[in-house]
Protein backbone atom coordinates (compact mmCIF):
# COMPACT_ATOMS: atom_id res chain seq x y z
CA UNK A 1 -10.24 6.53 -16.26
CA UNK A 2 -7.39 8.38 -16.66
CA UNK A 3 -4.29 7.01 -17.25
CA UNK A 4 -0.44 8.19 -17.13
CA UNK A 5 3.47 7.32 -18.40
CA UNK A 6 5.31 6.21 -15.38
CA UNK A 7 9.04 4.32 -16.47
CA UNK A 8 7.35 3.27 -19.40
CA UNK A 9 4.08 1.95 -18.41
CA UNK A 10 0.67 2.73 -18.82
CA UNK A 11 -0.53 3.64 -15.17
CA UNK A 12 -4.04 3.64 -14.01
CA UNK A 13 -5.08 6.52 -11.83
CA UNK A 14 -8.07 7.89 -10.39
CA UNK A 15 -7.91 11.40 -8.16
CA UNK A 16 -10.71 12.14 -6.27
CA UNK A 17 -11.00 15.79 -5.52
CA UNK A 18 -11.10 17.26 -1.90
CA UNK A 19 -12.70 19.89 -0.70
CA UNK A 20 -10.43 21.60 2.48
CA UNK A 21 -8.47 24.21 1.29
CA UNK A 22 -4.32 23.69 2.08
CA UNK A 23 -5.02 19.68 2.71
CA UNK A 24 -1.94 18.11 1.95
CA UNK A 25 -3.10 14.89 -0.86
CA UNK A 26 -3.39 11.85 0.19
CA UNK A 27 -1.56 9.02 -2.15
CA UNK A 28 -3.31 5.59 -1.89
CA UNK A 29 -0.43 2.57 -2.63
CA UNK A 30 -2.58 -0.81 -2.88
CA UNK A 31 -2.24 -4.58 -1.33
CA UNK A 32 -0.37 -7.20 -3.41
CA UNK A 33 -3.15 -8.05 -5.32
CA UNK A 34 -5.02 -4.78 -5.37
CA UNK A 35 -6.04 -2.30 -7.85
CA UNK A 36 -8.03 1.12 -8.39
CA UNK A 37 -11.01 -0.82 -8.57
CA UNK A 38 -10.18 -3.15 -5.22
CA UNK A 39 -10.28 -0.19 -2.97
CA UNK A 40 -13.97 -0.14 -3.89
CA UNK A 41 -15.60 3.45 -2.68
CA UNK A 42 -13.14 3.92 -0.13
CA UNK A 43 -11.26 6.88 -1.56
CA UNK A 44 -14.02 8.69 -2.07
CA UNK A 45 -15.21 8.16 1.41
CA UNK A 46 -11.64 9.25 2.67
CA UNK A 47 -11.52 12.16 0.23
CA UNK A 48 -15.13 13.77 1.61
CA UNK A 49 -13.99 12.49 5.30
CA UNK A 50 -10.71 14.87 5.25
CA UNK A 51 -11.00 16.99 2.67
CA UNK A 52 -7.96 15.92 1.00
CA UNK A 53 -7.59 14.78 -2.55
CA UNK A 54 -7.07 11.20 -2.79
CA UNK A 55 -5.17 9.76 -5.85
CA UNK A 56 -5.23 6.39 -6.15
CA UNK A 57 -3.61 3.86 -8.68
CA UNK A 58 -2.91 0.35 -10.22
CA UNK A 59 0.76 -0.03 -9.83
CA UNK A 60 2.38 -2.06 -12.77
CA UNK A 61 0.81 -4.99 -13.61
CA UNK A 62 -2.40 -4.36 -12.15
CA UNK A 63 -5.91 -3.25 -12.86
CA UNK A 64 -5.80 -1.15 -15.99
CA UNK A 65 -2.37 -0.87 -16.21
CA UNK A 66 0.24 -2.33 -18.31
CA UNK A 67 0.76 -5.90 -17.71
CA UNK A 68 3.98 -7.30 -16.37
CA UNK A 69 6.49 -8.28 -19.08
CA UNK A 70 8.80 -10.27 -16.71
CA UNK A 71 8.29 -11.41 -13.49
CA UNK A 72 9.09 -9.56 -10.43
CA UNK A 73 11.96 -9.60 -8.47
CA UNK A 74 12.65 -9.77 -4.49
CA UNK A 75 13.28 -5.68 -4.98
CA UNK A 76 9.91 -5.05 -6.82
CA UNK A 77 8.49 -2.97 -3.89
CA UNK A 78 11.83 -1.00 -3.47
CA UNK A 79 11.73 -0.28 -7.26
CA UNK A 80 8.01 0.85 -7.05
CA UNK A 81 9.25 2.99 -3.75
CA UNK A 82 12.36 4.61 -5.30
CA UNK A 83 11.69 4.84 -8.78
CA UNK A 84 7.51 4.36 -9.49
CA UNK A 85 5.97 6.47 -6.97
CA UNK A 86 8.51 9.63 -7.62
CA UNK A 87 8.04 9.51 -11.32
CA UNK A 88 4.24 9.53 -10.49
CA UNK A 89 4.22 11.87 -8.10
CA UNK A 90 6.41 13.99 -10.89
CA UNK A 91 3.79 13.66 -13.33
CA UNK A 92 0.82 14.71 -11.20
CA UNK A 93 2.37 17.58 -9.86
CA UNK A 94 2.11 15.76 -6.00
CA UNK A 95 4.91 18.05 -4.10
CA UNK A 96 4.69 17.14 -0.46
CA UNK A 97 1.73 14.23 0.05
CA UNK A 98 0.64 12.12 2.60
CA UNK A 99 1.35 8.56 1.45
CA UNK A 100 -1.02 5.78 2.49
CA UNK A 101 0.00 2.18 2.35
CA UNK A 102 -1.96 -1.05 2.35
CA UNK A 103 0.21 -4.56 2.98
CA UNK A 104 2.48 -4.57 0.30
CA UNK A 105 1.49 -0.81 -0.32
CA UNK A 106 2.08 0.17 3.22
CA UNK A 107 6.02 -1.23 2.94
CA UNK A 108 6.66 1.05 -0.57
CA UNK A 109 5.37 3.86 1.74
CA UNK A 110 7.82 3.08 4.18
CA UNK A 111 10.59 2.94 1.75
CA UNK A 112 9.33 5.78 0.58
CA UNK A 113 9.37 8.39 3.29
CA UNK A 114 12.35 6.43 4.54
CA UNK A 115 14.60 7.21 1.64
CA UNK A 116 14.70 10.73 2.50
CA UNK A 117 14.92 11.69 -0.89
CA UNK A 118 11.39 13.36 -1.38
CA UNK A 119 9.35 15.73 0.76
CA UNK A 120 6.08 12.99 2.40
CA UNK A 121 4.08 15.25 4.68
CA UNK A 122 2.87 11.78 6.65
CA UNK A 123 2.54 8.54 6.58
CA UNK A 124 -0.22 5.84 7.33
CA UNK A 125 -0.23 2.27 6.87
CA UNK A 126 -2.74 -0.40 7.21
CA UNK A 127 -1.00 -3.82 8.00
CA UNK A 128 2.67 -3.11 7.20
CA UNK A 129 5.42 -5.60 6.42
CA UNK A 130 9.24 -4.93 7.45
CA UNK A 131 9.85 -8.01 7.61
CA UNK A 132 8.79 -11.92 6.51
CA UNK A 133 6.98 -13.93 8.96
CA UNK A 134 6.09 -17.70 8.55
CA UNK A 135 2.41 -16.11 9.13
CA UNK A 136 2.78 -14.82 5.80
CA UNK A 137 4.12 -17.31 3.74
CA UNK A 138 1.34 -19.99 5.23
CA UNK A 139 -1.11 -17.67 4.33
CA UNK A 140 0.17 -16.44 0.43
CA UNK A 141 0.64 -20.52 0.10
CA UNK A 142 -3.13 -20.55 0.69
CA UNK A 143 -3.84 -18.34 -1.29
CA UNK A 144 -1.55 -20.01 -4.15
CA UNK A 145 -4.06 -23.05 -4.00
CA UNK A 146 -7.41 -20.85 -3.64
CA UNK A 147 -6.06 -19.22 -7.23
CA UNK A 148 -5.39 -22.56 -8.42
CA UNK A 149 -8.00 -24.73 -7.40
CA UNK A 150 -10.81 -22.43 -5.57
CA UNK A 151 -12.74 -19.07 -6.63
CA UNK A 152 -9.86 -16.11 -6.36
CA UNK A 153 -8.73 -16.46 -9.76
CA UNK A 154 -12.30 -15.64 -11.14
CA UNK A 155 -12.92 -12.89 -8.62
CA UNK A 156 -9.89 -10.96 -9.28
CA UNK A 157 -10.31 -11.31 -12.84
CA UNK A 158 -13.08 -8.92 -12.18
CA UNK A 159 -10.76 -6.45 -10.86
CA UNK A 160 -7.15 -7.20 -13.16
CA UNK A 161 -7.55 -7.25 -17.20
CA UNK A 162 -4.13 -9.46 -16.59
CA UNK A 163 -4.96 -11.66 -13.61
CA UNK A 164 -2.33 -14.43 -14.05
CA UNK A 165 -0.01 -11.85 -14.19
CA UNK A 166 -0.90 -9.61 -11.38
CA UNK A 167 -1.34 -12.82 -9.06
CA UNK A 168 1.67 -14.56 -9.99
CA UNK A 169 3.94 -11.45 -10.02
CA UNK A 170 3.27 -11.31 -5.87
CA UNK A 171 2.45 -14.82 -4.76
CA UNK A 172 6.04 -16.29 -6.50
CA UNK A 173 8.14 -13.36 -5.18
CA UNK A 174 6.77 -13.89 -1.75
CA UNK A 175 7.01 -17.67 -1.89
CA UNK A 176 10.16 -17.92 -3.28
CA UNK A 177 13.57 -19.05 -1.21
CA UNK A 178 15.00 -15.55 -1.52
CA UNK A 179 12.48 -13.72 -0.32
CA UNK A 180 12.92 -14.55 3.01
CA UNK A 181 15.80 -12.47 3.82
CA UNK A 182 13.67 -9.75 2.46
CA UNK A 183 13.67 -6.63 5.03
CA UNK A 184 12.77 -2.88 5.03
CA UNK A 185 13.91 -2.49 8.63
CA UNK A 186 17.08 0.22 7.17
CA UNK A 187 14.65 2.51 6.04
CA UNK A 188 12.58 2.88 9.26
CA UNK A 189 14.96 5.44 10.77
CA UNK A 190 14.80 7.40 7.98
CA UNK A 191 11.12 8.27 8.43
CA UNK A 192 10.78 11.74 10.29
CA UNK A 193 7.35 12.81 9.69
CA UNK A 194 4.60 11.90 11.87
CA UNK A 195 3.16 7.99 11.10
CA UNK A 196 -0.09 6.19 11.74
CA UNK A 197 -0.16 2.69 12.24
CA UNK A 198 -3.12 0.57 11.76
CA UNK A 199 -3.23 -3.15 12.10
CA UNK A 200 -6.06 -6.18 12.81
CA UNK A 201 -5.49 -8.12 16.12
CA UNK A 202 -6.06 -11.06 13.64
CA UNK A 203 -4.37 -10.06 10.48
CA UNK A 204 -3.80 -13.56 9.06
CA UNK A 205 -0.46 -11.94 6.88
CA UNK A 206 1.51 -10.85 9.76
CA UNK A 207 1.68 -9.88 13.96
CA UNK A 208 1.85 -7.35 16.09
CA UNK A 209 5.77 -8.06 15.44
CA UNK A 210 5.40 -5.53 12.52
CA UNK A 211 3.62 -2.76 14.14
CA UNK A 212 6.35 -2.92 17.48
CA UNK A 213 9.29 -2.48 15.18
CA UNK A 214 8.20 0.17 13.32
CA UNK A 215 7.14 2.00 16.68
CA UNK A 216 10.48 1.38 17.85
CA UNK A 217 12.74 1.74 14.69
CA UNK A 218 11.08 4.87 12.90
CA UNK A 219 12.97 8.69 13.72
CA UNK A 220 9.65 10.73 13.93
CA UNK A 221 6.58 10.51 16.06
CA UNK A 222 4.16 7.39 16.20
CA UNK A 223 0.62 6.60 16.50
CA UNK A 224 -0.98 3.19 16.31
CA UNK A 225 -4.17 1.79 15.95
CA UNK A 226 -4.73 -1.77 16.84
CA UNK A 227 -8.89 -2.90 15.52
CA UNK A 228 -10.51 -5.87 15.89
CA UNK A 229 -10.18 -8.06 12.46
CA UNK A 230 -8.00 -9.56 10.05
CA UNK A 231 -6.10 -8.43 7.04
CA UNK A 232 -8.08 -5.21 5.86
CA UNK A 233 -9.08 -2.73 8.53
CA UNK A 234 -10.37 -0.11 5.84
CA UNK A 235 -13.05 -2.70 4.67
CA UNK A 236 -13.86 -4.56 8.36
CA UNK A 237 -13.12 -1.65 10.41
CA UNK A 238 -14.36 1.52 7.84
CA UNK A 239 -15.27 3.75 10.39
CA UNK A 240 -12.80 3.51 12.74
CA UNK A 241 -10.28 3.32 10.26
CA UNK A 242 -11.25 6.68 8.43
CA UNK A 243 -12.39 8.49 12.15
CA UNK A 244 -8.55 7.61 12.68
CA UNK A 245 -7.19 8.90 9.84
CA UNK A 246 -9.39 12.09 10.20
CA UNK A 247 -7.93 13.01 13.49
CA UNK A 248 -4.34 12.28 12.51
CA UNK A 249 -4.50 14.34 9.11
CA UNK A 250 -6.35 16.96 11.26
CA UNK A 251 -3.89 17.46 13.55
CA UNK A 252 -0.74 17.80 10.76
C-alpha cells in the first residue's frame, strides 16, 4: 500500500486504475469512521463500472495513516476540505477530479467544490451533512456506548491500526456542545458543477432535510437519488448506487 506526505502526515492511498480513455478520476473521501480498507471492494467495482481511476484514502488518523496527535476540532472537515484534499490532490498529480463523498466524506466534498478554489469536474455524495440534526447526535451517542460497551471497538480495530484514536477523534467532535452550530450551508452556492445526490429513506444519521437543502442551495445542476436503506447506500444499495453513478459520470 502506497503511502504519501500530505501537511505532514503519512497518508494511506490506494488508486485503482481505469480503463476509459479521457475519464475524469474519481476521488473517494470516507465516512467518519472509515478507511481504505472500510470501503471493502467497492472502488474497484466503481473503477471497472466507469472506467475511471478511483483513488481512495485514509484521511488523518485513520487506517494506515498517521495517528492523530491531538484531538480534532469542530473545523476538522473544513481543514481536510481546504487544506488535506488539495495538498493530496497536488501530490498525485489529480488536476480536475470528480470528488465522491461518504457522510462525513460527502460534507469535505462539498466544501470542497464549494470553495471555488480548485477545478472538481463533479460531485457525488452518499448521505451528506450540511447541517446537525438531533438524528445524528442520538445515533453517534449510540454508537459512543456500542464502542464502549458492545462489539465496534473490536471490529474497527480490524480496519484502524489506531482505533481509539480514529473513533474518538469523530464521535467527541460530533457530540460535543459546539458542534451544534456546525454548518456547511455557505459553501453550497459555491458548487457549479453538476452534483449527484444519494441518500437512504432510512439513513439513521440524518433526513431528507439534508438532501432538500443542498437541491435548493447549490449554483449548478442537481440530481438525486433517494434508495431504500439506511446509512450506506454503496454497501445496501451496490447496484443501484454504482448504475447511478455510471449514468451521471457518463453523461459529464
Amino acid at each position: 500500500m502506497p503511502f504519501v506526505t500530505v501537511t505532514g502526515h503519512r497518508i494511506e492511498v490506494e488508486t485503482i486504475e481505469g480503463q476509459r480513455a479521457g475519464a475524469a478520476p474519481i476521488v473517494l473521501l470516507h465516512e467518519g469512521l472509515g478507511s481504505v480498507a472500510m470501503w471493502r471492494d467497492f472502488p474497484a467495482k466503481l473503477a471497472a463500472a466507469t472506467g475511471s481511476t478511483v483513488v481512495v484514502y485514509s484521511r488523518y488518523g485513520y487506517g494506515k495513516s498517521s495517528p492523530i496527535a491531538a484531538p480534532h476540532t469542530v473545523d476538522y472537515m473544513h481543514r481536510e476540505a481546504l487544506e488535506a484534499l488539495p495538498a493530496l490532490r497536488d501530490a498525485l498529480g489529480l488536476a480536475a477530479p470528480i470528488v465522491m463523498g461518504h457522510s462525513d466524506g460527502a460534507s469535505i466534498a462539498l466544501i470542497h467544490a464549494g470553495a471555488g478554489r480548485w477545478p472538481v469536474k463533479a460531485v457525488i455524495v452518499e448521505a451528506p451533512h450540511v447541517f446537525v440534526e438531533d438524528i445524528s447526535v442520538t445515533s453517534i451517542a449510540e454508537a459512543k456506548i456500542a464502542f464502549e460497551q458492545g462489539d465496534l471497538r473490536a471490529r474497527l480495530a480490524r480496519h484502524h491500526e489506531d482505533v481509539d484514536g480514529a473513533f474518538r477523534g469523530w464521535n467527541d467532535v460530533w457530540l460535543s456542545p459546539a458542534f451544534r452550530g456546525w454548518s456547511i450551508e455557505d459553501y453550497l452556492p459555491g458548487i457549479t458543477c453538476p452534483l449527484l445526490a444519494i441518500q437512504g429513506a432510512d439513513d439513521e444519521y440524518g433526513t431528507m432535510a439534508q438532501i432538500e437543502t443542498i437541491e435548493r442551495r447549490v449554483g449548478g445542476p442537481v440530481e438525486k437519488l433517494i434508495l431504500p436503506g439506511g446509512h450506506s447506500p454503496h454497501r445496501a444499495q451496490e447496484r443501484a448506487t454504482l448504475a447511478a453513478i455510471v449514468r451521471f459520470t457518463a453523461a459529464l
